[in-house]
C-alpha atoms as a PDB file:
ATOM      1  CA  UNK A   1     -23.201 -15.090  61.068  1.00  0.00           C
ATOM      2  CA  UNK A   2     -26.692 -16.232  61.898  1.00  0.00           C
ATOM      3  CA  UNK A   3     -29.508 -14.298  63.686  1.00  0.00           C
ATOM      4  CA  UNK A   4     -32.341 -15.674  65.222  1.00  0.00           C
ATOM      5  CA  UNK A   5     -31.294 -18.841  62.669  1.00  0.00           C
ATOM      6  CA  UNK A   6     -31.779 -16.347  59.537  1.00  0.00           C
ATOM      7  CA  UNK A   7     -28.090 -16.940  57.491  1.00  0.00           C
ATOM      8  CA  UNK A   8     -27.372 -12.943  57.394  1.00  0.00           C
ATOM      9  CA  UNK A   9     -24.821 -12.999  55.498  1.00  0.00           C
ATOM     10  CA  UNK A  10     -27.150 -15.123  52.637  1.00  0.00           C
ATOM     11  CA  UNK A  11     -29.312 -12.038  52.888  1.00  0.00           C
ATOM     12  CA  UNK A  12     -27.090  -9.629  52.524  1.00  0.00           C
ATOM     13  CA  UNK A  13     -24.981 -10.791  50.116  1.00  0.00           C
ATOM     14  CA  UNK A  14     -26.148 -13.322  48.233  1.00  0.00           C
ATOM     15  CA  UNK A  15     -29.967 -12.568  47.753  1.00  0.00           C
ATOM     16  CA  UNK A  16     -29.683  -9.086  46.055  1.00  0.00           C
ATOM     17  CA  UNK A  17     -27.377 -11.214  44.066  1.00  0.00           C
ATOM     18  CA  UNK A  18     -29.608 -14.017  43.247  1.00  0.00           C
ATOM     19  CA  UNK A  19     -32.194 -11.657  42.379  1.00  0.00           C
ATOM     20  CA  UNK A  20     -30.576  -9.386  39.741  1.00  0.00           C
ATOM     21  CA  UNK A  21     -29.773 -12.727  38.443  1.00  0.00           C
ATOM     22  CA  UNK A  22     -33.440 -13.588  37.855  1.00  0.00           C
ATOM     23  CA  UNK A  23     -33.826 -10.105  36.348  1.00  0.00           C
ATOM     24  CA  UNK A  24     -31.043 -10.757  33.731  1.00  0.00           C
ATOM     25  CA  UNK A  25     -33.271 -14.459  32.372  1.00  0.00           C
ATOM     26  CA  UNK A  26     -36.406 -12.246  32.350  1.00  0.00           C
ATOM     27  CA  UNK A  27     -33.995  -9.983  30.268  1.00  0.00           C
ATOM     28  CA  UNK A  28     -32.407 -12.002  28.381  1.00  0.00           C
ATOM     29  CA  UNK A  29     -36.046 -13.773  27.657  1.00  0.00           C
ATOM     30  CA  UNK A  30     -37.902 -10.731  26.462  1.00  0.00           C
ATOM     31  CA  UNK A  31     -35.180  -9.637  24.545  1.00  0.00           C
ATOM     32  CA  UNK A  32     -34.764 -13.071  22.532  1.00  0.00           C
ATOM     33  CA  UNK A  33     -38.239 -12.781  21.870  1.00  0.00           C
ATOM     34  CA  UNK A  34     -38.064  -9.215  20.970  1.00  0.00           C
ATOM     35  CA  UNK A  35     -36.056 -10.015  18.214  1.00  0.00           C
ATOM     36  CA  UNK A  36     -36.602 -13.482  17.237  1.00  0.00           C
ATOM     37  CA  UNK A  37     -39.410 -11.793  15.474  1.00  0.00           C
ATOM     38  CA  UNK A  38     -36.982  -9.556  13.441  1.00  0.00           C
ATOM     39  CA  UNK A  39     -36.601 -11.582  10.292  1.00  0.00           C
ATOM     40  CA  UNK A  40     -33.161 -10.461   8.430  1.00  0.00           C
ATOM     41  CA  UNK A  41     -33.184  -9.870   4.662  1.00  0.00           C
ATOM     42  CA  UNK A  42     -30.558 -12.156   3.780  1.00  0.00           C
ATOM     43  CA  UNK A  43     -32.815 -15.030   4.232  1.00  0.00           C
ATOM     44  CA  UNK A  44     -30.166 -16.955   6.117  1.00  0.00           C
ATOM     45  CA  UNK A  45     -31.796 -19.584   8.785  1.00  0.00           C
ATOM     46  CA  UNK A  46     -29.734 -20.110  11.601  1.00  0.00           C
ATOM     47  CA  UNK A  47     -28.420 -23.918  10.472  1.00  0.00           C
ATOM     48  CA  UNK A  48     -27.502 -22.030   6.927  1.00  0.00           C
ATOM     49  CA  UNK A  49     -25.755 -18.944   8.344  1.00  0.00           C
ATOM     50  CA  UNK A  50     -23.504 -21.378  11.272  1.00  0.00           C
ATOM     51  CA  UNK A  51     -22.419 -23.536   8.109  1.00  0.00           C
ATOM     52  CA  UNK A  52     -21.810 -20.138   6.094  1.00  0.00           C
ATOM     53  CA  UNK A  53     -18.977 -19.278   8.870  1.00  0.00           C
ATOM     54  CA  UNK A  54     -17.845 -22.356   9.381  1.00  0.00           C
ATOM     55  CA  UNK A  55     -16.579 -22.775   5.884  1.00  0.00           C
ATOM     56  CA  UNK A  56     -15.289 -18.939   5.589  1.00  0.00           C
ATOM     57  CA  UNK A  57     -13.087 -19.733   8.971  1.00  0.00           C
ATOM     58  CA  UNK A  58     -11.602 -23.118   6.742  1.00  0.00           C
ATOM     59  CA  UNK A  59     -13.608 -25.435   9.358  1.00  0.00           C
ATOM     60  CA  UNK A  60     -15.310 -28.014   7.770  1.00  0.00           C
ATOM     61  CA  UNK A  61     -15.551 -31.226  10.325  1.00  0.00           C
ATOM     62  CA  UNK A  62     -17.950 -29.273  12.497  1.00  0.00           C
ATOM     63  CA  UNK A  63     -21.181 -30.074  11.984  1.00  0.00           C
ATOM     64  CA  UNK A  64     -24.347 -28.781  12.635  1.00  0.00           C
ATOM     65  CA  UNK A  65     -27.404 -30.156  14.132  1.00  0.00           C
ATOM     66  CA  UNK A  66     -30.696 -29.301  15.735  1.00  0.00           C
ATOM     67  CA  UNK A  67     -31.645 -30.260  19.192  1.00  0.00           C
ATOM     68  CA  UNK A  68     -34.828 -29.683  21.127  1.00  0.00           C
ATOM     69  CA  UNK A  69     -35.650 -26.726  23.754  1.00  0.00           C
ATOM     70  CA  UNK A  70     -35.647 -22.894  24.314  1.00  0.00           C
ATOM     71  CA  UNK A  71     -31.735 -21.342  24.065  1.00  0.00           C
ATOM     72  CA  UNK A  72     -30.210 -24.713  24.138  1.00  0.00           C
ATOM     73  CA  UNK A  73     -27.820 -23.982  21.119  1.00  0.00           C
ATOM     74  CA  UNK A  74     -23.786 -25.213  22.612  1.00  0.00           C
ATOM     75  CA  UNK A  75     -21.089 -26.285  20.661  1.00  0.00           C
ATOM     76  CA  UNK A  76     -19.927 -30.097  21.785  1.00  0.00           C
ATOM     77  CA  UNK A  77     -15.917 -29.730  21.158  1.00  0.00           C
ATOM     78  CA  UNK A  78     -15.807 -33.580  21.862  1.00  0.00           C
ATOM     79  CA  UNK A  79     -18.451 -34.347  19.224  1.00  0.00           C
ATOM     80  CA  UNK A  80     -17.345 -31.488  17.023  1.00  0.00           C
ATOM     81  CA  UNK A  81     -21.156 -30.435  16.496  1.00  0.00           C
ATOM     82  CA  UNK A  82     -23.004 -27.264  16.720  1.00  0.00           C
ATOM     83  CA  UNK A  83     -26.624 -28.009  18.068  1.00  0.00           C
ATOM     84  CA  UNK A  84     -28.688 -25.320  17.464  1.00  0.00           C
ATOM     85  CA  UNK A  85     -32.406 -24.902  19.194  1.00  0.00           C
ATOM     86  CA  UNK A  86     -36.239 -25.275  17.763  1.00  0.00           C
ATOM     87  CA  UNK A  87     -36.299 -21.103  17.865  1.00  0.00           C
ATOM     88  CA  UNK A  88     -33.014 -20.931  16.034  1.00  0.00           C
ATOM     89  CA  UNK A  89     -32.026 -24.278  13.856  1.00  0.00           C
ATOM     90  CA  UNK A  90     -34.438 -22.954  10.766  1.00  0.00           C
ATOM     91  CA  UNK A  91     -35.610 -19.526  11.785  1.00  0.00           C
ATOM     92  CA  UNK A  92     -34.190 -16.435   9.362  1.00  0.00           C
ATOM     93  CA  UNK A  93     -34.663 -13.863  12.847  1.00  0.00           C
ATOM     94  CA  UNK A  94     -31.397 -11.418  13.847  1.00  0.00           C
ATOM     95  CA  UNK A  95     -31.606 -13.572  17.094  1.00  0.00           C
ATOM     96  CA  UNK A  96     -31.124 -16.834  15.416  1.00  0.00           C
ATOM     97  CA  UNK A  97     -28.403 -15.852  13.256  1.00  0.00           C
ATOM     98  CA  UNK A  98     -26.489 -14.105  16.115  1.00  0.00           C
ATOM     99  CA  UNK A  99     -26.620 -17.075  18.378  1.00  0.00           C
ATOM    100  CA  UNK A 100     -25.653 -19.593  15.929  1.00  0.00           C
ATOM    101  CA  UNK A 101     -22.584 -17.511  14.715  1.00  0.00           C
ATOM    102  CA  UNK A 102     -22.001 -17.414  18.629  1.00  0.00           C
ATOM    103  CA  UNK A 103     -21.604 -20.919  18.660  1.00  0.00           C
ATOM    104  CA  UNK A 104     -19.989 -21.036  15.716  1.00  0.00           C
ATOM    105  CA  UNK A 105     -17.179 -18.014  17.491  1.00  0.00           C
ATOM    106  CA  UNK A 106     -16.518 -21.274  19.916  1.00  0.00           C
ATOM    107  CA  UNK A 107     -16.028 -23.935  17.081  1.00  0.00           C
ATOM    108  CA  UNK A 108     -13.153 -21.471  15.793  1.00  0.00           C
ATOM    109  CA  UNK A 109     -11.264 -20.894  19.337  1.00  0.00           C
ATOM    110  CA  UNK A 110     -10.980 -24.361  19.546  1.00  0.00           C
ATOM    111  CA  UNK A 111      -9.853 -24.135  16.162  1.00  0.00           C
ATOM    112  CA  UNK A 112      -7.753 -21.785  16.377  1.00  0.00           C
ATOM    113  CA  UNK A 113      -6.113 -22.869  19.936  1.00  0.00           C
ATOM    114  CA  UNK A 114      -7.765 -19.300  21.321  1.00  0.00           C
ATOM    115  CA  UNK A 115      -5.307 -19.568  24.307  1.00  0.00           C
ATOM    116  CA  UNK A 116      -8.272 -18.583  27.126  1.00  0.00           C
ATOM    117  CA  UNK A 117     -10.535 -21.901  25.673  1.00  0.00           C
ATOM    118  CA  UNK A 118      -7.736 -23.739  26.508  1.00  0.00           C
ATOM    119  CA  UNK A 119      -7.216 -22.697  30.084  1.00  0.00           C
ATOM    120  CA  UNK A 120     -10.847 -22.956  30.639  1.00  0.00           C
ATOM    121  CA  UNK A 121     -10.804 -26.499  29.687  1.00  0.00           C
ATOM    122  CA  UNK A 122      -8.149 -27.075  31.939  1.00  0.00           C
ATOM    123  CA  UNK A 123     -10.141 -26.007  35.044  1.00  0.00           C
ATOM    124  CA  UNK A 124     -13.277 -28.223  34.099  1.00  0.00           C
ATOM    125  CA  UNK A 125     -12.446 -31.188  36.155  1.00  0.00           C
ATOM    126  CA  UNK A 126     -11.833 -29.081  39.096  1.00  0.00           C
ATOM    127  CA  UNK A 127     -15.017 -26.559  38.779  1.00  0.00           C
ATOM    128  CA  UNK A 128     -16.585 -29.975  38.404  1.00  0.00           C
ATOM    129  CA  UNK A 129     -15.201 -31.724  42.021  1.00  0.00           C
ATOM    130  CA  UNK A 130     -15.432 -28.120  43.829  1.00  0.00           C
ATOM    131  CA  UNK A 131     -19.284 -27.855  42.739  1.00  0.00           C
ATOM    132  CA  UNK A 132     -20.417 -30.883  43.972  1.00  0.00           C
ATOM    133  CA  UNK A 133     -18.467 -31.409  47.040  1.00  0.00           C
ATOM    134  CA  UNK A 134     -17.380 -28.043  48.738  1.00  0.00           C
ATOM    135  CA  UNK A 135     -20.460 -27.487  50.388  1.00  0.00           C
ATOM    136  CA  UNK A 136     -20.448 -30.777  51.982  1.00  0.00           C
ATOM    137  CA  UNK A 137     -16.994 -30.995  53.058  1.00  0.00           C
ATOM    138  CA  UNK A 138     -17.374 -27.387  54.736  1.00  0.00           C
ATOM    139  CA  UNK A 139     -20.140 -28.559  56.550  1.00  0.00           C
ATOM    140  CA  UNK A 140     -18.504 -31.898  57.614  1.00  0.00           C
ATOM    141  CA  UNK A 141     -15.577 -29.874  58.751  1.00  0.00           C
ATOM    142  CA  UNK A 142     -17.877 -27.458  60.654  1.00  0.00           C
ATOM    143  CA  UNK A 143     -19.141 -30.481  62.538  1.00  0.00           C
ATOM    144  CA  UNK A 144     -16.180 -32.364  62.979  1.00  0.00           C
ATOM    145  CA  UNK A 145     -14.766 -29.339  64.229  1.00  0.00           C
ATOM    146  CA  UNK A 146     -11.878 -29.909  61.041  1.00  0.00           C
ATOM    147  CA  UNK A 147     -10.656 -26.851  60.180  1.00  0.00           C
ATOM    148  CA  UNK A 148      -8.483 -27.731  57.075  1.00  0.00           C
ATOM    149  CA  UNK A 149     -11.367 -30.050  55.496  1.00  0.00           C
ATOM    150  CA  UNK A 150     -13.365 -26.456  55.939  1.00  0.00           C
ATOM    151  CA  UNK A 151     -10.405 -24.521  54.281  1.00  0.00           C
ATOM    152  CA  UNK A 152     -10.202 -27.574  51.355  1.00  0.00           C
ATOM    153  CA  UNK A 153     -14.465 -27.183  51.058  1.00  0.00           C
ATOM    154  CA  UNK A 154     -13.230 -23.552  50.743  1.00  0.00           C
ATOM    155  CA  UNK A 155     -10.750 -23.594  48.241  1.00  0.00           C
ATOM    156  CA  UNK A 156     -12.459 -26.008  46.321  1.00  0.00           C
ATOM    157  CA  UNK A 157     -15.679 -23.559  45.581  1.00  0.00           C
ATOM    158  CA  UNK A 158     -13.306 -21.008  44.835  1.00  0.00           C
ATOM    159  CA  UNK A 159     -12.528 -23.051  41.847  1.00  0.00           C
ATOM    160  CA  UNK A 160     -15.824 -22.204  40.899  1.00  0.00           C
ATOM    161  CA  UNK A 161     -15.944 -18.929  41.116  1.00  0.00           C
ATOM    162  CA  UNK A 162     -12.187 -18.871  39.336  1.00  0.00           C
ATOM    163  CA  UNK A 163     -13.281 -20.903  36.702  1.00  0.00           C
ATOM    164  CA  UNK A 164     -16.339 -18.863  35.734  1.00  0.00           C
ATOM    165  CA  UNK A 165     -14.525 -15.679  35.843  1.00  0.00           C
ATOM    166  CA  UNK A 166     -12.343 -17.480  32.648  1.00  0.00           C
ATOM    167  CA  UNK A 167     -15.301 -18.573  31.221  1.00  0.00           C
ATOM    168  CA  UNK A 168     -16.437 -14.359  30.801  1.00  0.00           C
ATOM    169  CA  UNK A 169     -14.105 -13.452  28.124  1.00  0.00           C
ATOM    170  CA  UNK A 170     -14.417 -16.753  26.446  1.00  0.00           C
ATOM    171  CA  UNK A 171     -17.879 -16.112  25.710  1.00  0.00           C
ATOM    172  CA  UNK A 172     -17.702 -12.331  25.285  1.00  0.00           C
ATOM    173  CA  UNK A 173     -14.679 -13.489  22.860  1.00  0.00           C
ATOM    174  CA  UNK A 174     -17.226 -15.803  20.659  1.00  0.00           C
ATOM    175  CA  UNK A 175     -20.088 -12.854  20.301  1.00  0.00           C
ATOM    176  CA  UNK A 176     -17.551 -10.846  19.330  1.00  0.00           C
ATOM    177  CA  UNK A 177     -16.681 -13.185  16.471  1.00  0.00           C
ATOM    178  CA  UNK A 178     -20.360 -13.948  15.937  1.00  0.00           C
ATOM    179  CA  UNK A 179     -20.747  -9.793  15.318  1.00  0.00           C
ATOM    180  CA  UNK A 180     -18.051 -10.079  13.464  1.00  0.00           C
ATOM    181  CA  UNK A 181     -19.113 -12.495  11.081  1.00  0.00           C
ATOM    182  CA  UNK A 182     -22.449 -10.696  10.484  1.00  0.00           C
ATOM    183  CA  UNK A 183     -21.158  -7.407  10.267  1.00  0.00           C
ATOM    184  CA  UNK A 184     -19.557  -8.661   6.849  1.00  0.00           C
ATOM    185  CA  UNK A 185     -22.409  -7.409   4.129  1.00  0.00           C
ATOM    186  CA  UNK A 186     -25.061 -10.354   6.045  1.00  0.00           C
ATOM    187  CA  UNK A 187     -27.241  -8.008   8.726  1.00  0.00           C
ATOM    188  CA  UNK A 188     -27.377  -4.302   7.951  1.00  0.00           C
ATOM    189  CA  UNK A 189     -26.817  -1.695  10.913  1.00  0.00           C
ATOM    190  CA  UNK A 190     -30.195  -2.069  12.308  1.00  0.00           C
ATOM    191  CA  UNK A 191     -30.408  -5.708  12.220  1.00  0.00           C
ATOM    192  CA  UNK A 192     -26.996  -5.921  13.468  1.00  0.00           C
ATOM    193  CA  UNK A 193     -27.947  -3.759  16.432  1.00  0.00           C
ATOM    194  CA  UNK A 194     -30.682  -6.163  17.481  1.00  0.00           C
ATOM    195  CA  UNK A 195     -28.584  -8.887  17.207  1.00  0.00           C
ATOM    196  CA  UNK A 196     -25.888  -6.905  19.529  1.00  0.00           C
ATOM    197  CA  UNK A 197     -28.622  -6.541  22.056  1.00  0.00           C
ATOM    198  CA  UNK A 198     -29.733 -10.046  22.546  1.00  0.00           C
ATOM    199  CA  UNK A 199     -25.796 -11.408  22.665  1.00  0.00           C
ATOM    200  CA  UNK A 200     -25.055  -8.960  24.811  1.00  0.00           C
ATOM    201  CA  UNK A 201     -27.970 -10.008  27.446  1.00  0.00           C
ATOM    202  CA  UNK A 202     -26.914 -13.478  26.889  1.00  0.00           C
ATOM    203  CA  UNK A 203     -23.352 -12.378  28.410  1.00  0.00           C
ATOM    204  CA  UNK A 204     -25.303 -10.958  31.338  1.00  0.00           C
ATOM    205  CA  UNK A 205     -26.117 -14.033  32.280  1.00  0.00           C
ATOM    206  CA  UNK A 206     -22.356 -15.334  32.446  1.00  0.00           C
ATOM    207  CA  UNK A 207     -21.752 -12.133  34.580  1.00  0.00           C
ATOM    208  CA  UNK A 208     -24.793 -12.535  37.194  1.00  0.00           C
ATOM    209  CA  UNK A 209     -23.410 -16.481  37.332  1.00  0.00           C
ATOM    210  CA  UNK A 210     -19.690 -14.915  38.304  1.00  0.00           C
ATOM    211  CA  UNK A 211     -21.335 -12.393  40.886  1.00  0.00           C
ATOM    212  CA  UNK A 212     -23.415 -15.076  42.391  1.00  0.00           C
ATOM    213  CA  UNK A 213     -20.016 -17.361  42.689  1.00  0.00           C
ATOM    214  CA  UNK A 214     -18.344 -14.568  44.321  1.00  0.00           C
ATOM    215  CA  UNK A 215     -21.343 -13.463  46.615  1.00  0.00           C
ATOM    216  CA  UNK A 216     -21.516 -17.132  47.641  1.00  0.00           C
ATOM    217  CA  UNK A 217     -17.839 -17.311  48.176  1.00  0.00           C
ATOM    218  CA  UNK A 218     -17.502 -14.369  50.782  1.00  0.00           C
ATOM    219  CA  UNK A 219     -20.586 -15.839  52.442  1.00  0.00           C
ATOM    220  CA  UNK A 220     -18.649 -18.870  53.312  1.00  0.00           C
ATOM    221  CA  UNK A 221     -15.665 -17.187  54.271  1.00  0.00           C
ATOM    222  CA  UNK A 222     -17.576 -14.905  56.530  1.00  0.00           C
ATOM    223  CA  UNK A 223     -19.687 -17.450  58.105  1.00  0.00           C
ATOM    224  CA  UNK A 224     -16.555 -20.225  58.549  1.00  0.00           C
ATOM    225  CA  UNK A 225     -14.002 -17.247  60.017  1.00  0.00           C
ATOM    226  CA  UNK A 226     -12.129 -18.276  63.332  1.00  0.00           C
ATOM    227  CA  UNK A 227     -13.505 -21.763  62.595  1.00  0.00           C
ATOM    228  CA  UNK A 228     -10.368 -22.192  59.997  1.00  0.00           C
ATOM    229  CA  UNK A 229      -6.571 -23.871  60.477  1.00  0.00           C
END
């Protein structure tokens, strides 16, 4: 509840939260950089390497592209593309290699039907609604003095949190793939190490995202309580 009109329960459980989060980007940032200066022998840019796997894994109408910006590599399912970023499109670094094979672990659940991809996709349209318009709905219903329309605000973030929480082993699913893939005679222990360092602070992120979901998400139960149908 509020004191003195401080949101308490934003203090307590959501701002530790929110700052470990910006700990894991300054993490995840130093680390990139780290080893986006560790050039691998086997002279693979990151374009060359994310073809390489594709073809191995029999999938040959992905293609792959560079697009502008810092750590903007995704894989567009829709598009069936692979963009991969200015620091990782034609660089030969562990980093590079291990983030485009990341994206290339994605091409090959869809590929392969990887059942949790699937289910993720299904909750997209939903994460999407709940995003935009829980907040507003639980504070209409707090004002209107409508309890369900505060429960639907409710259940609709929840979606949010749910639908990150199956987003976790999706990702953690395609660096494993993306080690995987390297681990095959391409990056030798040490450069495979560095590689395993910056996916795994990349995953970080996905988990600081989930805790500050949740965080958020007892927040709002704790501050709507008694004020619910």
């Amino acid at each position: 509840m509020p004191y003195f009109f401080i949101d308490y329960w934003y203090v307590v459980l959501v701002l530790p939260v929110l700052v470990a989060s910006m700990i894991i980007q300054v993490k995840l940032q130093s680390t990139y950089n780290r080893y986006s200066q560790v050039r691998s022998r086997s002279g693979y840019t990151g374009a060359q390497i994310a073809e390489k796997v594709l073809r191995e894994n029999g999938i040959y109408d992905v293609r792959v592209e560079h697009v502008r910006g810092n750590l903007t590599d995704h894989y567009s399912p829709k598009e069936n593309v692979i963009r991969l970023s200015d620091g990782v499109y034609n660089s030969t670094s562990v980093a590079a290699l291990g983030i485009a094979c990341h994206e290339v672990g994605h091409a090959i659940q869809y590929h392969r039907n990887y059942a949790p991809i699937m289910v993720r996709n299904a909750f997209v349209p939903v994460a999407n609604i709940g995003s935009m318009i829980s907040w507003p709905l639980v504070l209409i219903g707090l004002v209107m003095g409508f309890g369900q329309l505060v429960t639907i605000g409710i259940v609709l973030f929840a979606s949010v949190a749910l639908f990150q929480l199956i987003t976790l082993p999706v990702e953690l699913n395609a660096s494993r793939r993306a080690i995987q893939a390297l681990d095959r005679g391409i990056l030798d222990q040490a450069e495979l190490n560095g590689t395993k360092r910056v996916l795994w602070a990349a995953a970080m992120t996905y988990v600081a995202a989930l805790a500050l979901s949740i965080a958020q998400l007892l927040r709002l139960l704790l501050l709507t309580r008694g004020r619910r149908d």
